[in-house]
Every structure is written in C-alpha cells, then in structure tokens.
N, C-alpha and C. Protein backbone atom coordinates (compact mmCIF):
# COMPACT_ATOMS: atom_id res chain seq x y z
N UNK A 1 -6.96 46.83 9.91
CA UNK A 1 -5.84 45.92 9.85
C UNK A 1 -5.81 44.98 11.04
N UNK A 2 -6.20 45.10 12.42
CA UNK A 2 -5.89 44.71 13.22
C UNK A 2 -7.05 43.17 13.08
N UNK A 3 -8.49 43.57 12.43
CA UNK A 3 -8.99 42.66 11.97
C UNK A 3 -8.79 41.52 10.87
N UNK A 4 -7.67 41.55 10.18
CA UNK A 4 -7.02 40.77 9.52
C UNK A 4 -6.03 39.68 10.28
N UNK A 5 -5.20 40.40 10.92
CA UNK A 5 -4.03 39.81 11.84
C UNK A 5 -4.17 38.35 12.81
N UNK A 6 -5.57 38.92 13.45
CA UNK A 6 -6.09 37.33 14.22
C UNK A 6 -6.55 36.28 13.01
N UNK A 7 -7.34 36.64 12.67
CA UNK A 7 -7.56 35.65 11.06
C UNK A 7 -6.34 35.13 10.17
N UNK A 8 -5.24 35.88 10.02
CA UNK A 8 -4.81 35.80 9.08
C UNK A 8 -3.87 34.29 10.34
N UNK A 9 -3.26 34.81 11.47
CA UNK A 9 -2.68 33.84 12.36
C UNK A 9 -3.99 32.48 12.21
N UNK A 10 -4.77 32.52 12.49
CA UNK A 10 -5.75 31.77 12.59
C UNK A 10 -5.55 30.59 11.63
N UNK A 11 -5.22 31.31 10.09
CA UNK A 11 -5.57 30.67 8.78
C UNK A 11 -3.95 29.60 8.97
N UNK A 12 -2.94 30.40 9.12
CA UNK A 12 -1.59 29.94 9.41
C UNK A 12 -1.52 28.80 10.34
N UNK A 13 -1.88 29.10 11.97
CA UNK A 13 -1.57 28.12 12.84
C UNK A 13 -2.60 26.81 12.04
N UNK A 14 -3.74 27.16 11.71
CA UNK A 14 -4.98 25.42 11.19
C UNK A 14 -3.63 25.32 10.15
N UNK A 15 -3.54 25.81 9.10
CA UNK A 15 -2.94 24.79 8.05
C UNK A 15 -1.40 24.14 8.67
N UNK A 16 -0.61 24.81 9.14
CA UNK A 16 0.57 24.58 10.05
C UNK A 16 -0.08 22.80 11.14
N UNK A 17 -1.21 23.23 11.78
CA UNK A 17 -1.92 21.64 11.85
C UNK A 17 -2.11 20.53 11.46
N UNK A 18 -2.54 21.31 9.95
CA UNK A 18 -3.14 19.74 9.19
C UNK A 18 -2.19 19.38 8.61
N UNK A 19 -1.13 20.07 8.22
CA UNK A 19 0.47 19.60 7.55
C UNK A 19 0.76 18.69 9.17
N UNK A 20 0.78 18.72 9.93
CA UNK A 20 1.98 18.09 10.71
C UNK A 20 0.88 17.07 11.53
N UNK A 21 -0.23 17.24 11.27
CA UNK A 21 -1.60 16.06 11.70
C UNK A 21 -1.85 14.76 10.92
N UNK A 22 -2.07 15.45 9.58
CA UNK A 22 -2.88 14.18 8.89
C UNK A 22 -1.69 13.99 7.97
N UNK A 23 -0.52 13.94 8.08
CA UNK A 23 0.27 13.02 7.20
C UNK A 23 0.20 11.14 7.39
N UNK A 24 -0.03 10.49 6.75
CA UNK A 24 0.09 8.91 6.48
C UNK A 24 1.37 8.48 7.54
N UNK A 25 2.44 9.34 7.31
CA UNK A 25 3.54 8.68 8.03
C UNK A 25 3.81 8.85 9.86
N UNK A 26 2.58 9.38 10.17
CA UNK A 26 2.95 9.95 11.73
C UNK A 26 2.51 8.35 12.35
N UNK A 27 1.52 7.53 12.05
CA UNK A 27 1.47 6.51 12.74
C UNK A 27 2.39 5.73 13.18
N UNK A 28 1.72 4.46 13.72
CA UNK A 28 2.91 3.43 13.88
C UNK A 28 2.89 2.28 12.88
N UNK A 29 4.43 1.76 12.62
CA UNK A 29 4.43 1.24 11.22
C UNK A 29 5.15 -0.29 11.84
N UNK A 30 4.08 -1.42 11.63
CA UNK A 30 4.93 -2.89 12.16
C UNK A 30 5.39 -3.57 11.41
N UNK A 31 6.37 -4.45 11.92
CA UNK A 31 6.58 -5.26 11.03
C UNK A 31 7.12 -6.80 12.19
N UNK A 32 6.84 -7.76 11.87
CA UNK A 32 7.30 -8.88 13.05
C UNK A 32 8.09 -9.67 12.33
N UNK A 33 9.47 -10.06 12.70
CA UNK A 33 10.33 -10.95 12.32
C UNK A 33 10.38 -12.13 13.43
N UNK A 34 11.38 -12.80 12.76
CA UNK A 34 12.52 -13.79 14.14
C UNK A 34 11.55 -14.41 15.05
N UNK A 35 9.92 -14.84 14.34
CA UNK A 35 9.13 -15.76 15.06
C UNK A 35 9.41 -17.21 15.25
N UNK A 36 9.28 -18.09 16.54
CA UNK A 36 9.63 -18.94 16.87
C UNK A 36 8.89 -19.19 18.08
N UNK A 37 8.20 -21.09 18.22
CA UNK A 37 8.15 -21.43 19.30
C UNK A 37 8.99 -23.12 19.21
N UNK A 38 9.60 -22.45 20.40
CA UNK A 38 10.00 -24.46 21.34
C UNK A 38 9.46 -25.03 20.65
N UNK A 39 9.60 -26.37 20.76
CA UNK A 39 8.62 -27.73 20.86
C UNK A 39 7.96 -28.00 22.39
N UNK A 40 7.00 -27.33 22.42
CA UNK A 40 6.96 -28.27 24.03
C UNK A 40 6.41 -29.50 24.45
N UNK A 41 7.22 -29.58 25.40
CA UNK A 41 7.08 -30.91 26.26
C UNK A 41 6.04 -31.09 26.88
N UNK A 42 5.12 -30.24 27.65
CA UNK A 42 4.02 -30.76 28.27
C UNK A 42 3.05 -29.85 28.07
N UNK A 43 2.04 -29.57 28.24
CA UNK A 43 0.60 -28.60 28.30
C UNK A 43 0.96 -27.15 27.85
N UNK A 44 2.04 -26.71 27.69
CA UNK A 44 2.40 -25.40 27.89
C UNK A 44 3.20 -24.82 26.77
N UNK A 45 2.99 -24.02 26.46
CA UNK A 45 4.43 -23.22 25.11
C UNK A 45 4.44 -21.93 25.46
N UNK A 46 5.81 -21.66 24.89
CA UNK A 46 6.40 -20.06 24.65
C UNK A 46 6.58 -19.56 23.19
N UNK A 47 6.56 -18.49 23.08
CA UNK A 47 6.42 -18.09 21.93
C UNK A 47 7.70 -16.86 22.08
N UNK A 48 8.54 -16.91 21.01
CA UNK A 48 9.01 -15.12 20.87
C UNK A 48 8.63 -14.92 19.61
N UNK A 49 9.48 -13.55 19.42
CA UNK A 49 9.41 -13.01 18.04
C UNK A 49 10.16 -11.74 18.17
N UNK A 50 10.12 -10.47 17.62
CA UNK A 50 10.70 -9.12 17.56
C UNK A 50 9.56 -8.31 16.53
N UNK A 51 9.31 -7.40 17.13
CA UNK A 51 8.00 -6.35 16.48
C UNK A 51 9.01 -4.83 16.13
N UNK A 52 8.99 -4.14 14.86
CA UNK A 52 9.93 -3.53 14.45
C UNK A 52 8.77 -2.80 14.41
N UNK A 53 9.16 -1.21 15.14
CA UNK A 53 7.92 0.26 14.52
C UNK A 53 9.15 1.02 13.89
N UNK A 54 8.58 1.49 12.36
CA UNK A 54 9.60 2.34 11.70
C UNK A 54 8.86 3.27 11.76
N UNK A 55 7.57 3.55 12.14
CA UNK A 55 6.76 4.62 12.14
C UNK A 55 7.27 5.90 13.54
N UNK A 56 6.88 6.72 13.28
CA UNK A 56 6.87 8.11 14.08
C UNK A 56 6.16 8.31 15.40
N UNK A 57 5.22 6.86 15.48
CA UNK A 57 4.25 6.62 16.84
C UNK A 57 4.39 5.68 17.42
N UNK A 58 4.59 5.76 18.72
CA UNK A 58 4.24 4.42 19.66
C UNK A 58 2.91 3.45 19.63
N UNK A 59 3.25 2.63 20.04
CA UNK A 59 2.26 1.33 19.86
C UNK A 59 2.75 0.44 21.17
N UNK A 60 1.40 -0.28 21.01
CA UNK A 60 1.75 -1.41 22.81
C UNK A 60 0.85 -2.53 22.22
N UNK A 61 1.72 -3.75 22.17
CA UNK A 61 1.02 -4.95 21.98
C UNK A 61 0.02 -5.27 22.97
N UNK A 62 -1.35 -5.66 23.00
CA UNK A 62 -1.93 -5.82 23.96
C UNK A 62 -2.66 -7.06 24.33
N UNK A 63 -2.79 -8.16 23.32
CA UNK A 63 -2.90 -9.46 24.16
C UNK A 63 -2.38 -9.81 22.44
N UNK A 64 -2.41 -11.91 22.47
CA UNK A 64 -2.06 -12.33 21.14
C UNK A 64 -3.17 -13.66 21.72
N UNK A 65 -3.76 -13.89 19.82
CA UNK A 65 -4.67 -15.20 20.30
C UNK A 65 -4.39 -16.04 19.46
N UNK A 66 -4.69 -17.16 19.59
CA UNK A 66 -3.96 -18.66 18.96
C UNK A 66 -5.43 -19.54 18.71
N UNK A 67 -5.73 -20.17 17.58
CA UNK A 67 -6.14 -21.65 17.75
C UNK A 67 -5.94 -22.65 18.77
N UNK A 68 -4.50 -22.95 18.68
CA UNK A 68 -3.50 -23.89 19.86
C UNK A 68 -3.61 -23.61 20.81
N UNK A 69 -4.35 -22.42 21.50
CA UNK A 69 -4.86 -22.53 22.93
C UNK A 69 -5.85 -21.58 23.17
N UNK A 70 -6.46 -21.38 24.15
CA UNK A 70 -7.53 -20.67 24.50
C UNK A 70 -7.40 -19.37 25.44
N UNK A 71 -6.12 -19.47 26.44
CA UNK A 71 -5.48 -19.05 27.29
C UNK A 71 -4.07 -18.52 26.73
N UNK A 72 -3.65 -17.69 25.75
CA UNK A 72 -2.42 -16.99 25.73
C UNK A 72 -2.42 -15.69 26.59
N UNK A 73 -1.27 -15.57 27.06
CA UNK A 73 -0.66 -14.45 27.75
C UNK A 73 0.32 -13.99 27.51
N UNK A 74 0.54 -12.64 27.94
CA UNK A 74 2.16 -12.23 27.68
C UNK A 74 2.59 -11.83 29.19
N UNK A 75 3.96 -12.57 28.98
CA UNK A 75 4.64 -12.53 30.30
C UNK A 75 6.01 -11.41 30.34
N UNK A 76 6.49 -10.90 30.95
CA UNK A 76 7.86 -10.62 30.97
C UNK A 76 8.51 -11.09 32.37
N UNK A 77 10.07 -11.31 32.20
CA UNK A 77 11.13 -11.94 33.34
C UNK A 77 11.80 -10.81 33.82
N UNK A 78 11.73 -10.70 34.95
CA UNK A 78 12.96 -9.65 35.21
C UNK A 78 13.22 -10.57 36.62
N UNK A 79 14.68 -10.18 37.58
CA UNK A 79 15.13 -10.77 38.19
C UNK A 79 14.68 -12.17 38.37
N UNK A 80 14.69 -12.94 37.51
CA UNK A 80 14.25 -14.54 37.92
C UNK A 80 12.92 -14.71 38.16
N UNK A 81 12.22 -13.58 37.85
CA UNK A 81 10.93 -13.97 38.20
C UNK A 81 9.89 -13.64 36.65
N UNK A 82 9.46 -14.34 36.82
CA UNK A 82 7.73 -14.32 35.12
C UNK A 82 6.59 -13.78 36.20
N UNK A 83 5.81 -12.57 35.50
CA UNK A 83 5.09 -12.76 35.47
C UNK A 83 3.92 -11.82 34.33
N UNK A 84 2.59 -11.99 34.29
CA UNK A 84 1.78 -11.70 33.26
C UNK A 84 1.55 -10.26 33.25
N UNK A 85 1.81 -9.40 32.21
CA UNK A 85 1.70 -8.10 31.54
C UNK A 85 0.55 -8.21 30.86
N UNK A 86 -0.39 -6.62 31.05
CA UNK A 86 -1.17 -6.55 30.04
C UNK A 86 -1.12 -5.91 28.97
N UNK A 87 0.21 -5.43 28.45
CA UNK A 87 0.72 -4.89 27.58
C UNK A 87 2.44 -4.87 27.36
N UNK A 88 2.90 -4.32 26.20
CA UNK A 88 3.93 -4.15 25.90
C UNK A 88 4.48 -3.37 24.91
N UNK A 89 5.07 -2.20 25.63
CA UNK A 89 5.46 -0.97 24.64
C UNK A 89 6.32 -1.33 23.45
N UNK A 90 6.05 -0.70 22.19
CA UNK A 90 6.91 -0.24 20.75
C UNK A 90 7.26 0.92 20.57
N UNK A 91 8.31 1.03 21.38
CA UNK A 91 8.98 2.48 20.81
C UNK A 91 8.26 2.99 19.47
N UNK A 92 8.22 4.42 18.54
CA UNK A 92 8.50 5.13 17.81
C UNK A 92 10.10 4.53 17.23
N UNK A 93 10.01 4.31 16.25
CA UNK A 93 11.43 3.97 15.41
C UNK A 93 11.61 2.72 16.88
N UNK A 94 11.48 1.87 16.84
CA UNK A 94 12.37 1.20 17.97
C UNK A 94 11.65 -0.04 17.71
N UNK A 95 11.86 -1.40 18.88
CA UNK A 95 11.79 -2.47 18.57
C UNK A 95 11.42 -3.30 19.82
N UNK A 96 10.06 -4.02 19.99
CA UNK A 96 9.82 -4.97 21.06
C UNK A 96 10.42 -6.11 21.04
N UNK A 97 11.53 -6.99 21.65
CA UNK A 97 11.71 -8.20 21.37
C UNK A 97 11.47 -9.02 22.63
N UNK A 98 10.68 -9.96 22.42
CA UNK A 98 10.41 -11.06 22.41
C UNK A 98 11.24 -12.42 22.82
N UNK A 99 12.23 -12.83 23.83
CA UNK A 99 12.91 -13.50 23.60
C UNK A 99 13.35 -14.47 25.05
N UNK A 100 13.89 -15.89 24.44
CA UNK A 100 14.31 -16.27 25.89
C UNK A 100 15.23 -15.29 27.03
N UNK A 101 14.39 -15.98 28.24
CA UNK A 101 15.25 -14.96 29.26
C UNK A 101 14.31 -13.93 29.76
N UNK A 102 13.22 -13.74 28.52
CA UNK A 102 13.10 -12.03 28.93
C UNK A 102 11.21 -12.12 28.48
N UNK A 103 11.04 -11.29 28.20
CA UNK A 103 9.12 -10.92 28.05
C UNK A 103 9.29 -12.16 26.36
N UNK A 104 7.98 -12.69 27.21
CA UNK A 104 7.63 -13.57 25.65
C UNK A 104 6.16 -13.95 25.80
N UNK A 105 5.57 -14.96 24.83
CA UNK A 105 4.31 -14.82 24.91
C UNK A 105 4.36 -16.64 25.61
N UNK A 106 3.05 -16.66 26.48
CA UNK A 106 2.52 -17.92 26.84
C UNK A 106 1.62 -18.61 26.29
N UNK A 107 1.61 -19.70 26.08
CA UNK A 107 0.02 -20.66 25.50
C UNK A 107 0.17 -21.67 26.43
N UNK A 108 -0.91 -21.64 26.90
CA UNK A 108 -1.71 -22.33 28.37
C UNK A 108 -2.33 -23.52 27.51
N UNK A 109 -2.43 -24.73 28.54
CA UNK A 109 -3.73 -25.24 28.31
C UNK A 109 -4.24 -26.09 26.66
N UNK A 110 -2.67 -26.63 26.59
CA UNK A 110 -2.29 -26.48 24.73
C UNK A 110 -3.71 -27.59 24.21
N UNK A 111 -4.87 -27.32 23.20
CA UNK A 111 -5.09 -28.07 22.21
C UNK A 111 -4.69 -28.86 21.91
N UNK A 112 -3.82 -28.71 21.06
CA UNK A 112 -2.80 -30.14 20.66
C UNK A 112 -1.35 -29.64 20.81
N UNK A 113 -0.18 -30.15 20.87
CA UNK A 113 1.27 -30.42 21.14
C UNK A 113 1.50 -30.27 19.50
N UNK A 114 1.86 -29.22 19.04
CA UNK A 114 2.77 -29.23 17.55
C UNK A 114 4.25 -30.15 17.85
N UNK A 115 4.70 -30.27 16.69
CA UNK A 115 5.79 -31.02 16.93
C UNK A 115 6.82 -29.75 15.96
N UNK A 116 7.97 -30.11 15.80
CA UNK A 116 9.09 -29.30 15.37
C UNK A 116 8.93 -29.54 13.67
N UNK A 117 8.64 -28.84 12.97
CA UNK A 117 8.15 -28.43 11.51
C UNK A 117 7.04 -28.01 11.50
N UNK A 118 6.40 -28.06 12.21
CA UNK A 118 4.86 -27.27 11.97
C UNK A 118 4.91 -25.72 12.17
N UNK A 119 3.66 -25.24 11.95
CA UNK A 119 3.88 -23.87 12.45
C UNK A 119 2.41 -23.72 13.01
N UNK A 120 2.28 -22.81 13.96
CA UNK A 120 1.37 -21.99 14.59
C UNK A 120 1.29 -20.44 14.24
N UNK A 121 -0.20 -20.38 13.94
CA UNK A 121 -0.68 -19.40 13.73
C UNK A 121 -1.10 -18.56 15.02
N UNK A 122 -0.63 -17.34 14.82
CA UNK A 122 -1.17 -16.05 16.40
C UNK A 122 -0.93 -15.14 15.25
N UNK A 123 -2.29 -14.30 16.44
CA UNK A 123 -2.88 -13.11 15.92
C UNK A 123 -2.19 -12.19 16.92
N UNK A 124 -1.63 -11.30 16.64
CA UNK A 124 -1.16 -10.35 17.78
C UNK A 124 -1.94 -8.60 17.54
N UNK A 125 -2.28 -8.62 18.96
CA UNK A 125 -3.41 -6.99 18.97
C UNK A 125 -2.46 -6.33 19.23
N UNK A 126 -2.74 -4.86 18.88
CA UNK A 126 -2.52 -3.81 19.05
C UNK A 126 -2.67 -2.31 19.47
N UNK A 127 -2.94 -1.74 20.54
CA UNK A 127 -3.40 -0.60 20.98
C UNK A 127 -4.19 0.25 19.47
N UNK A 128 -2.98 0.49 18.53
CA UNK A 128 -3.15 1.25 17.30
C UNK A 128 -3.57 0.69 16.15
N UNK A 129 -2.58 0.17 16.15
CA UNK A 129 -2.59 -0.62 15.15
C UNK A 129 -3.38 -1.97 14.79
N UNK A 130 -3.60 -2.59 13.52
CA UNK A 130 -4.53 -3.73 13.11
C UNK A 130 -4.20 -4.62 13.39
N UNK A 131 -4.59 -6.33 13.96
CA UNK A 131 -3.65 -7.11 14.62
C UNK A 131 -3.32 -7.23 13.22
N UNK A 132 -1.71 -8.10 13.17
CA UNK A 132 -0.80 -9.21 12.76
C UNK A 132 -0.74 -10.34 12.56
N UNK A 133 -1.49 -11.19 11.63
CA UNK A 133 -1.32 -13.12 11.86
C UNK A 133 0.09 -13.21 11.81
N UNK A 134 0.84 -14.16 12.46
CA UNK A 134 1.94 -14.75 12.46
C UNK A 134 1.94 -16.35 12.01
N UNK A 135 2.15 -16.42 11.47
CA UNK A 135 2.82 -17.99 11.33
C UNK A 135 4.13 -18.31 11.70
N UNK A 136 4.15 -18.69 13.15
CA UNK A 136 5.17 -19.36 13.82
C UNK A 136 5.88 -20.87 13.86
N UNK A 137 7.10 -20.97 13.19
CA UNK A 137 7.61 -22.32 13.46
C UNK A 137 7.95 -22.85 14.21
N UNK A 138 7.54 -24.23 14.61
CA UNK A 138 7.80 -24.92 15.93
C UNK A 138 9.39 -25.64 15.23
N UNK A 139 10.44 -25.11 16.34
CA UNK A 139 11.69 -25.46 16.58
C UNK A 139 12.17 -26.45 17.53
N UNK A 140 12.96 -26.72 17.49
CA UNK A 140 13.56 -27.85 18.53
C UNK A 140 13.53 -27.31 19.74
N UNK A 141 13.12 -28.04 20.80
CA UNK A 141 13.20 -27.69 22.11
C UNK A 141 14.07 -26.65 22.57
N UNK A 142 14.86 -26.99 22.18
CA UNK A 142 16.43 -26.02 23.09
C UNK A 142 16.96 -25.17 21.84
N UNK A 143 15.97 -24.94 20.82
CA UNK A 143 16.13 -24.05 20.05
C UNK A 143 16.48 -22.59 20.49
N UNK A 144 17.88 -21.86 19.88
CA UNK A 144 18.34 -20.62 20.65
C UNK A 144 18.74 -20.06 18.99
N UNK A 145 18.05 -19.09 18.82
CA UNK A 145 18.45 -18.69 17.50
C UNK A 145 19.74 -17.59 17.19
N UNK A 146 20.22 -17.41 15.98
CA UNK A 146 21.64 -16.90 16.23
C UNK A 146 20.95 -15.08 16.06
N UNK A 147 22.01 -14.46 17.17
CA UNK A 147 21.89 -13.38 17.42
C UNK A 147 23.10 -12.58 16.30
N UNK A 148 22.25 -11.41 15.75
CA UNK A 148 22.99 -10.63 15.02
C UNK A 148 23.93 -9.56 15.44
C-alpha cells in the first residue's frame, strides 16, 4: 500500500497542474481603446490610448512602431518631468492608460505632419502578447477627450 500512496499523490498533484496550467484563459487578454494623436505643430507627436487586460496575466507594453516615424518612444511624466521608459506594466484584470499629463507614446523625427482627419497607424509590442495595429486619429491640437 505504501507503494501506491506516492503514485497515487503523484497522479493527483500532475493533473491538479494541468487543470490550473494549460487553461486558454490564464493569459493576458488586450484590448486598446480611446486612441488619439494631437495634430502636431512641429517635428514631433504624442500619442495616447488605454490598453484593457481582462485576462488573468500581466503584460508590459514594450516599445510601439509607426511608418510616421522611425524613432517612437514611450515616455512617462511624473512631477513635471518626461522621461523615456522601456516598458509599461498591464495589470491582470486592470488597465494601462495612456494620457495627457501622464506616460504616453512619442514620435520623433516625423516623416510627414498628418493633419486632423487622418489617422496613423502603430504597432504596439508586447512582452506576451502579439503586437496590436492601431489606427490612430489625428485630432485637433488641444484635443482633450471627454473623461468617463
């Protein structure tokens, strides 16, 4: 009997594993809304957006690339000051946003100057996850979108 007992735990703890391992839903699950860039005025643009994980896993955005420039970065603001991040955490169930004031994305070095109706295309990477194309609309300069 005693030769059963380790086996039999054995057989229990693996399947107790693969139930709580390989389910579909443990990843991280994206979704990107509330994309928007400025119009800008000279060589330079900002970008936001909001990245929604409904999934069970964390995720970290890790760079975003554009046509419209060659040089994107992601920045975040804290006390009055920008500067460049090489990443950016997604909670599990939670939400990266993106927004004036605070962490947003940069395009350096602009290609061409979109004007306000166009949109820009970015690819945004992901630690985990597959990048994201975005199609972003270029808004009015002093565009501030309404908060829910």
């Amino acid at each position: 009997m005693r030769r059963r007992t380790p086996l039999a735990v054995a057989v229990a703890v693996g399947a107790c594993l693969t139930l709580a391992g390989c389910s579909a839903d443990d990843g991280p699950e994206l979704t990107v809304s509330g994309a928007f860039m400025p119009q800008p005025v000279d060589d330079m643009a900002a970008g936001f957006l909001t990245v929604e994980n409904s999934g069970a896993t964390a995720d970290k955005l890790t760079s975003v690339t554009s046509d419209i420039a060659d040089d994107v970065t992601i920045h975040e603001s804290r006390n009055q000051r920008m500067r460049q991040v090489t990443s950016f955490d997604i909670p599990a169930d939670g939400t990266l946003a993106l927004e004036r004031g605070g962490s947003h994305i940069m395009f350096m070095a602009l290609k061409q100057r979109p004007k306000q109706g166009d949109t820009v295309a970015v690819e945004l990477h992901f630690e985990k996850s597959d990048p994201i194309t975005v199609e972003v609309p270029v808004k009015e300069t002093a565009y501030r979108p309404q908060k829910h």
